[in-house]
Structure formats: structure tokens, C-alpha cells
Protein backbone atom coordinates (compact mmCIF):
# COMPACT_ATOMS: atom_id res chain seq x y z
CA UNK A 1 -38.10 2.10 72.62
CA UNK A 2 -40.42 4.64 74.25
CA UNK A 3 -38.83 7.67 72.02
CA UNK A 4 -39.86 5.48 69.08
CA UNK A 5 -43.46 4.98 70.06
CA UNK A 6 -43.96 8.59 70.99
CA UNK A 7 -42.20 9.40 67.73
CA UNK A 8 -44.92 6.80 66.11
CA UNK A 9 -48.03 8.23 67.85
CA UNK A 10 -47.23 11.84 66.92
CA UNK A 11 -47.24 11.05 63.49
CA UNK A 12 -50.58 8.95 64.08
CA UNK A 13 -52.26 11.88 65.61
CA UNK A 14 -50.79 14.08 63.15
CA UNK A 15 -52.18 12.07 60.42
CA UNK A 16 -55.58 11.52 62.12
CA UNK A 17 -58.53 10.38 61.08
CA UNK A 18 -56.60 9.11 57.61
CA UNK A 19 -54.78 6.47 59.49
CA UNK A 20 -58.46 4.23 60.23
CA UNK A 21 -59.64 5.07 56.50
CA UNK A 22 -56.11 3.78 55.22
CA UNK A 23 -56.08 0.61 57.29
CA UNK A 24 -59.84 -0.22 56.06
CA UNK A 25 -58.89 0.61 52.38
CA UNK A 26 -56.08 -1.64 52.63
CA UNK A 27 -58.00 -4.47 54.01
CA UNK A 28 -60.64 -4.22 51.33
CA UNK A 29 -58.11 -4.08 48.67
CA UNK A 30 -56.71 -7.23 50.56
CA UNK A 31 -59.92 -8.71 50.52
CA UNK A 32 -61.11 -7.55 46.88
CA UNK A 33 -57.48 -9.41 45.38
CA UNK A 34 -58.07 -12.49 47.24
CA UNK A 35 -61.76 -13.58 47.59
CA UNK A 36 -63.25 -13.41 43.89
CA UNK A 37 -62.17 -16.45 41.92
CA UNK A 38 -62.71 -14.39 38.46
CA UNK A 39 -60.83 -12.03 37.22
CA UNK A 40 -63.31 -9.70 35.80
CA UNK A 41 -65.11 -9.35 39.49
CA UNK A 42 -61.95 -9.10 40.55
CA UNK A 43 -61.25 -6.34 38.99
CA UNK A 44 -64.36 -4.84 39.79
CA UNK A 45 -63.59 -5.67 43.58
CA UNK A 46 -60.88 -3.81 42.89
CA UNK A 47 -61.93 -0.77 41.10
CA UNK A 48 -64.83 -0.11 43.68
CA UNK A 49 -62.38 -0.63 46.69
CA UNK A 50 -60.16 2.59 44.68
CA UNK A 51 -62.62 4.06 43.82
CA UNK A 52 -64.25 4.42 47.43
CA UNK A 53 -60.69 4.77 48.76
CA UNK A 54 -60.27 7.90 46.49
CA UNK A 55 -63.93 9.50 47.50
CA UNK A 56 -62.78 8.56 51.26
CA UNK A 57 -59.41 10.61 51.08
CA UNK A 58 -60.94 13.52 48.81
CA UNK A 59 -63.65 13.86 51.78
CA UNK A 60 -60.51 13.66 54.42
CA UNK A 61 -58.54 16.23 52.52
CA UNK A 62 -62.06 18.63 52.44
CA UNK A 63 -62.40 17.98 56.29
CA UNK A 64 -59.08 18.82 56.99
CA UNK A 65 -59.30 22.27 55.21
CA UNK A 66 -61.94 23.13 56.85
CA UNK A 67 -61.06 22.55 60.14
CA UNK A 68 -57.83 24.49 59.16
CA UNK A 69 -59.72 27.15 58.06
CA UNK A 70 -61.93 27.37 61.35
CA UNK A 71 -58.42 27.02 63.66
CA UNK A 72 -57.08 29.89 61.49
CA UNK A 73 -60.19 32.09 62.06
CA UNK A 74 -59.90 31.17 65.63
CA UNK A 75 -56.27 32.20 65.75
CA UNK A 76 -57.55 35.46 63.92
CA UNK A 77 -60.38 36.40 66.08
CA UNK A 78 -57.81 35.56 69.49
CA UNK A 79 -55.41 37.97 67.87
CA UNK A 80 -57.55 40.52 67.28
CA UNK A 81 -59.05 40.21 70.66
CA UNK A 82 -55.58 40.56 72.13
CA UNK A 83 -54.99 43.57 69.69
CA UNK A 84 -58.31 45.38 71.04
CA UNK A 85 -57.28 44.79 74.78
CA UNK A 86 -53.69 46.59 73.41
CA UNK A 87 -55.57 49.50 72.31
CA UNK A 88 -57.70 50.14 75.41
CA UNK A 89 -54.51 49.88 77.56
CA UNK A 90 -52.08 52.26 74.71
CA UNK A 91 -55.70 54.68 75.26
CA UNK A 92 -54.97 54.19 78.62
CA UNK A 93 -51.30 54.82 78.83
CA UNK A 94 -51.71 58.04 76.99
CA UNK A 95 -53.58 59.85 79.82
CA UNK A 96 -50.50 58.38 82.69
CA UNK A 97 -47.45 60.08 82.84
CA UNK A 98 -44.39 58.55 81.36
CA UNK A 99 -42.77 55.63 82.86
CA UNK A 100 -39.99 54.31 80.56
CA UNK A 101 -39.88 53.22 77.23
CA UNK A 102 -43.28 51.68 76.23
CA UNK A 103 -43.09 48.23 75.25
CA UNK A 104 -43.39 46.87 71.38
CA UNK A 105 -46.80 45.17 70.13
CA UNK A 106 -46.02 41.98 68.03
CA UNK A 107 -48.65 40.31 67.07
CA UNK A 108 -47.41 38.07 64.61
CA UNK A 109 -48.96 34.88 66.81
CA UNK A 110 -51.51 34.41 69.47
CA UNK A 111 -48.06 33.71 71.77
CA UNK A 112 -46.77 36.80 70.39
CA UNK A 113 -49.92 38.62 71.35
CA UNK A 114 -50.02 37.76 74.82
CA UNK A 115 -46.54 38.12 75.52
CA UNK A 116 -47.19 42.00 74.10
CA UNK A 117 -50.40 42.29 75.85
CA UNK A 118 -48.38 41.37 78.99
CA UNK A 119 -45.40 43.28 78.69
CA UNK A 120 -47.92 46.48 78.35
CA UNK A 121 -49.99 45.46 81.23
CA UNK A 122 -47.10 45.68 83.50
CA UNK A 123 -45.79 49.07 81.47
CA UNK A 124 -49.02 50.15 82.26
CA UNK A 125 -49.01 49.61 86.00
CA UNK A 126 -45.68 51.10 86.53
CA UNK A 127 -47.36 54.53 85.25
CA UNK A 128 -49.88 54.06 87.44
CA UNK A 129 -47.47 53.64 90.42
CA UNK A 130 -45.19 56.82 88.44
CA UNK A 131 -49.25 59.06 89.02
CA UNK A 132 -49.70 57.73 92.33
CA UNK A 133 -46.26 58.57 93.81
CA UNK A 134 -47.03 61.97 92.38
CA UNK A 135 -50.68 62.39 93.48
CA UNK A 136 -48.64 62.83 97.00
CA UNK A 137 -47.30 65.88 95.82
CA UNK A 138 -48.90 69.23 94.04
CA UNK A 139 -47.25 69.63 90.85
CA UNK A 140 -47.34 71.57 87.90
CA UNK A 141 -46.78 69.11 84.82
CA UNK A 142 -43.45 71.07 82.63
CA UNK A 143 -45.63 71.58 79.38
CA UNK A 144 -48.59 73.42 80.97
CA UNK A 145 -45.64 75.58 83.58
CA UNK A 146 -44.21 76.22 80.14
CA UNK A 147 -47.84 77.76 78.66
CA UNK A 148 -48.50 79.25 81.94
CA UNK A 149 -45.92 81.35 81.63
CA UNK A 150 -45.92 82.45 77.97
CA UNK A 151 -49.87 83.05 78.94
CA UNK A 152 -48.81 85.61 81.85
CA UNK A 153 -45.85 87.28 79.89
CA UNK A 154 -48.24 89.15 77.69
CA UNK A 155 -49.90 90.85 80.49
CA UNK A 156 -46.48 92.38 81.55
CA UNK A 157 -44.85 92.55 84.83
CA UNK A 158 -47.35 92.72 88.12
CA UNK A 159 -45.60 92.29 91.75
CA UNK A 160 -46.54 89.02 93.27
CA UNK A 161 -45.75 87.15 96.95
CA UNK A 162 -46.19 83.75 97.07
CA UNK A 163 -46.76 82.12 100.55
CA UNK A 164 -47.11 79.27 102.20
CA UNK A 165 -48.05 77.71 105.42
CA UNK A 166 -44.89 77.25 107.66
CA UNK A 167 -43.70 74.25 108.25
CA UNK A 168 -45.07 71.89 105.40
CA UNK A 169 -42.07 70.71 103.11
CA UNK A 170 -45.00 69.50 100.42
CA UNK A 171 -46.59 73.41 100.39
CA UNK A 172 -43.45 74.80 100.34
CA UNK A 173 -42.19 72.97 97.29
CA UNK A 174 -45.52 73.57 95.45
CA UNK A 175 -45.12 77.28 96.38
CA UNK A 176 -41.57 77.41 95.22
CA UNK A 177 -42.79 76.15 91.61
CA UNK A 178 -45.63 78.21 91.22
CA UNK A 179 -42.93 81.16 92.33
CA UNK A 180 -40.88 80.04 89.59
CA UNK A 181 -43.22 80.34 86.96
CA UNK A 182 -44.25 83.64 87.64
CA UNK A 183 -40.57 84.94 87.02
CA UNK A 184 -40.52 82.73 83.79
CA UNK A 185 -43.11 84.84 83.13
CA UNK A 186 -40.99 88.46 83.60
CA UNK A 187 -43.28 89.23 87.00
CA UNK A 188 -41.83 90.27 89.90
CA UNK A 189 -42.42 87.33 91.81
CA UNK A 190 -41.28 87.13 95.99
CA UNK A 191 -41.05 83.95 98.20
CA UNK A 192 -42.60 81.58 98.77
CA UNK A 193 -42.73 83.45 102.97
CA UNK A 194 -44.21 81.31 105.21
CA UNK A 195 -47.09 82.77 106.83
CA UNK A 196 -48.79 82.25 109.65
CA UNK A 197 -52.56 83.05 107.82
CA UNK A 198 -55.53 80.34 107.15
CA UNK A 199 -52.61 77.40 109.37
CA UNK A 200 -55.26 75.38 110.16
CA UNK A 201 -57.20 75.57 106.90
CA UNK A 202 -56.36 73.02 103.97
CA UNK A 203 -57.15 72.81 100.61
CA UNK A 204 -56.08 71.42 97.34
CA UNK A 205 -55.71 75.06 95.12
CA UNK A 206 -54.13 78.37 95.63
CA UNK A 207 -55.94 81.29 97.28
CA UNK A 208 -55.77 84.77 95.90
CA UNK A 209 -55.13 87.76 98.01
CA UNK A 210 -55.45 91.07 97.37
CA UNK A 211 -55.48 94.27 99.62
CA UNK A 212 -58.90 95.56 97.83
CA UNK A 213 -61.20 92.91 96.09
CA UNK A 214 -62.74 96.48 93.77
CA UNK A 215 -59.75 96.41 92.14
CA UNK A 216 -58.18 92.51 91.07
CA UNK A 217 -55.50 93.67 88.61
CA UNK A 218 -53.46 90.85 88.25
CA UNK A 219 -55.35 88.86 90.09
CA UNK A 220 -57.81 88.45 88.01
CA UNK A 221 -55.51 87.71 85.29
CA UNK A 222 -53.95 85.39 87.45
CA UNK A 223 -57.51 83.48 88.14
CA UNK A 224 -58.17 83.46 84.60
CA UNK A 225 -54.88 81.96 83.44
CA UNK A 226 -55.36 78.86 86.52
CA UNK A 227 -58.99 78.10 84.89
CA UNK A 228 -57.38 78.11 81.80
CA UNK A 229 -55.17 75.73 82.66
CA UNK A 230 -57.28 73.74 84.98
CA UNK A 231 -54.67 74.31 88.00
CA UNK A 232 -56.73 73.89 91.31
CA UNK A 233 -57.25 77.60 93.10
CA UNK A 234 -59.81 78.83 95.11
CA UNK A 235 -62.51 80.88 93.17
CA UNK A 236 -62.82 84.48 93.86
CA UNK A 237 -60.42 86.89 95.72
CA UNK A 238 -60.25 87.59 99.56
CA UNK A 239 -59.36 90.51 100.90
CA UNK A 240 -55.75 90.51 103.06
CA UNK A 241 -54.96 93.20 105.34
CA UNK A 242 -51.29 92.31 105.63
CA UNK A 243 -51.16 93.14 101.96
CA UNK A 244 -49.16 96.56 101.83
CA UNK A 245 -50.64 98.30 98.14
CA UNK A 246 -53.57 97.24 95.88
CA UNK A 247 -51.30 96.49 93.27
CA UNK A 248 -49.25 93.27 94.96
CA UNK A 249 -51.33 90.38 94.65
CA UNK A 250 -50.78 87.54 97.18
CA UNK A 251 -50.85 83.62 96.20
CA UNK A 252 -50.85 81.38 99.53
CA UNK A 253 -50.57 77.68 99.37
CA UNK A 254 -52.64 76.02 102.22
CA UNK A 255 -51.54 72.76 103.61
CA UNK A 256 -52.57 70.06 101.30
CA UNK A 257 -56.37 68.19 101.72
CA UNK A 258 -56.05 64.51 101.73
CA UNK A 259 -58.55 62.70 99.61
């Protein structure tokens, strides 16, 4: 019994405000059959009750397009909305590093459009966790290693030691890529050596050494290819003693400066 009257009052509420207008037109037509005694006003009775039945429903049917039309414009500004917020994050997502395959945008529905908007949301935060993790770390991203060393292969071969402070796994491992570049590149690249100079110092960039600052060579080249591609170094060149010729150019990785 109570699946019937749900089943009853979800057709009454889909039917709405028609359901009061057709019990009052049927009660007039009741009472415009049965209370004139001649036919003629009958009939009137009659035609009036149609007749203001047929004006009711017409005004029904107008109301209920246009509130279908303003839910439908609401559905289309949501989704738009929804689309906008998508486009921020996918602006977003394209300055993180990669963290799987990016999630699909549906926006088909307003459900649609929020189960998209959250599936990139969380996409989004697992980059974010993917650039923290490696915010830890120095690193050289692949594509600008790759231009790095098609930049310093046109200069030719210059003999380079990279160094490091001793006993710092995350220097070390920074050193050992930047090392690895440089051969890429055709120079004649040694280390990283740990090395005992600037142990208590830290920074975030490479220092440049050189046995006479008059006369960079390569290290100027080398300075001018890390501004290029915006790879922390210290500017300028200090001088090294330990540095055996003027033509070896020294790149020492200090321990890392926390934020």
C-alpha cells in the first residue's frame, strides 16, 4: 500500500500545479451540467467552464516552459562554472610535473561535471605531492639536461671537475648529474671528488672555480649556458688555488639550503 501512494504522489508532484487546476475544472464542469435548468445556459455554463479550463492549461503549459527553460540555463551556467574551475586546474597541471595519466573531462551533466572536476582535483594533488617529493632533491628536469648539452657541444671540449661536499648523498647525486651532462656534451668532464672546500657553506646553485678569474674560458660559457637555462649557480667566478691550470674549470656543489 505504501509503494502505491509513493507511486501516486510522484506522479502528483510530477504533474504539479495542473493537478488543483484539473480538480477545479472538473468541479465546475460538474457544477455547470447540473445546476442550470435550461439548456441553452447550460451550455453556456459549459462552454465558459472549457473555455477557462483551456486558457488555465495553455497558461500551465507557458509556466512550465519557462521554468524549464530557467532550470536548463541553470544547469548551463553550473556546467560551465564546473568547466572554468577544469581549466584553471588543466592551467595548473601544466606547470607540475607528470603524475599519471590525467583524468577525462565529461561534462555531459552537472553530475558528470563534478565527478570530472573531482577526479582532476585529486590528479592534481598527486602532482603536487610528485613536485614536493622532488623539491627534496636538486634535479635537472631530462628536456632542459637534454638542451644543456646540445648548448655546450658547440663550444667544443673544455676539461671540467665537478665536486662536491663529502659526505652529502643529496650533493653528490646532483653533482653526479650535472657530471653527466657535461660528457653528453663531448667535455672532458671528472668526478664528482668530494672536497673538503666551502663544508660549512650551503647554497642552492653551483659555484664556479677557476685558477685565474682574467681568464673564464669555459667558465664563462658555462655561466652563460646555467642563466640560459635558469639552473641555480652562484654568479661570478672565484678564484681556487687547488685548481692545477687556467684552463680546468671547477663546478662544486655545496650542501643544499633548506627553504
Amino acid at each position: 500500500m505504501s509503494v502505491r501512494l509513493i507511486a501516486w504522489l510522484e506522479a502528483a508532484r510530477q504533474w504539479g500545479p495542473a493537478v488543483p487546476v484539473a480538480i477545479v475544472f472538473a468541479l465546475a464542469l460538474v457544477e455547470a451540467v447540473a445546476l442550470p435548468r435550461r439548456l441553452w445556459a447550460k451550455g453556456i455554463w459549459i462552454g465558459a467552464v472549457v473555455i477557462s479550463g483551456m486558457l488555465a492549461t495553455g497558461a500551465l503549459h507557458r509556466q512550465e516552459r519557462a521554468r524549464d527553460a530557467i532550470l536548463s540555463d541553470q544547469r548551463a551556467a553550473e556546467i560551465a562554472g564546473l568547466q572554468g574551475l577544469w581549466g584553471q586546474l588543466d592551467a595548473l597541471a601544466q606547470t607540475l610535473p607528470d603524475a599519471g595519466e590525467p583524468p577525462a573531462a565529461s561534462f555531459g551533466t552537472v553530475n558528470d561535471g563534478v565527478a570530472s572536476l573531482s577526479a582532476k582535483i585529486a590528479a592534481v594533488e598527486r602532482q603536487i605531492a610528485v613536485l614536493s617529493e622532488r623539491s627534496k632533491h636538486r634535479t635537472i628536469d631530462e628536456q632542459i639536461a637534454t638542451k644543456l648539452a646540445d648548448y655546450l657541444r658547440q663550444y667544443g671540449s673544455f676539461p671540467v671537475v665537478v665536486s662536491c661536499v663529502p659526505d652529502d648523498i643529496e650533493a653528490y647525486n646532483y653533482a653526479t648529474q650535472l657530471a653527466n651532462i657535461l660528457r653528453a656534451a663531448g667535455w672532458d668532464a671528472h668526478g664528482p671528488e668530494a672536497t673538503a672546500a666551502d663544508v660549512r657553506t650551503k647554497a642552492m646553485g653551483i659555484t664556479v672555480f677557476v685558477r685565474d678569474p682574467h681568464s673564464p674560458g669555459a667558465a664563462r660559457i658555462l655561466l652563460d649556458a646555467f642563466t640560459r637555462f635558469n639552473i641555480p649557480h652562484q654568479t661570478g667566478i672565484a678564484a681556487s688555488q687547488t685548481i692545477l691550470d687556467t684552463a680546468t674549470v671547477e663546478l662544486f656543489v655545496a650542501r643544499k639550503e633548506e627553504p
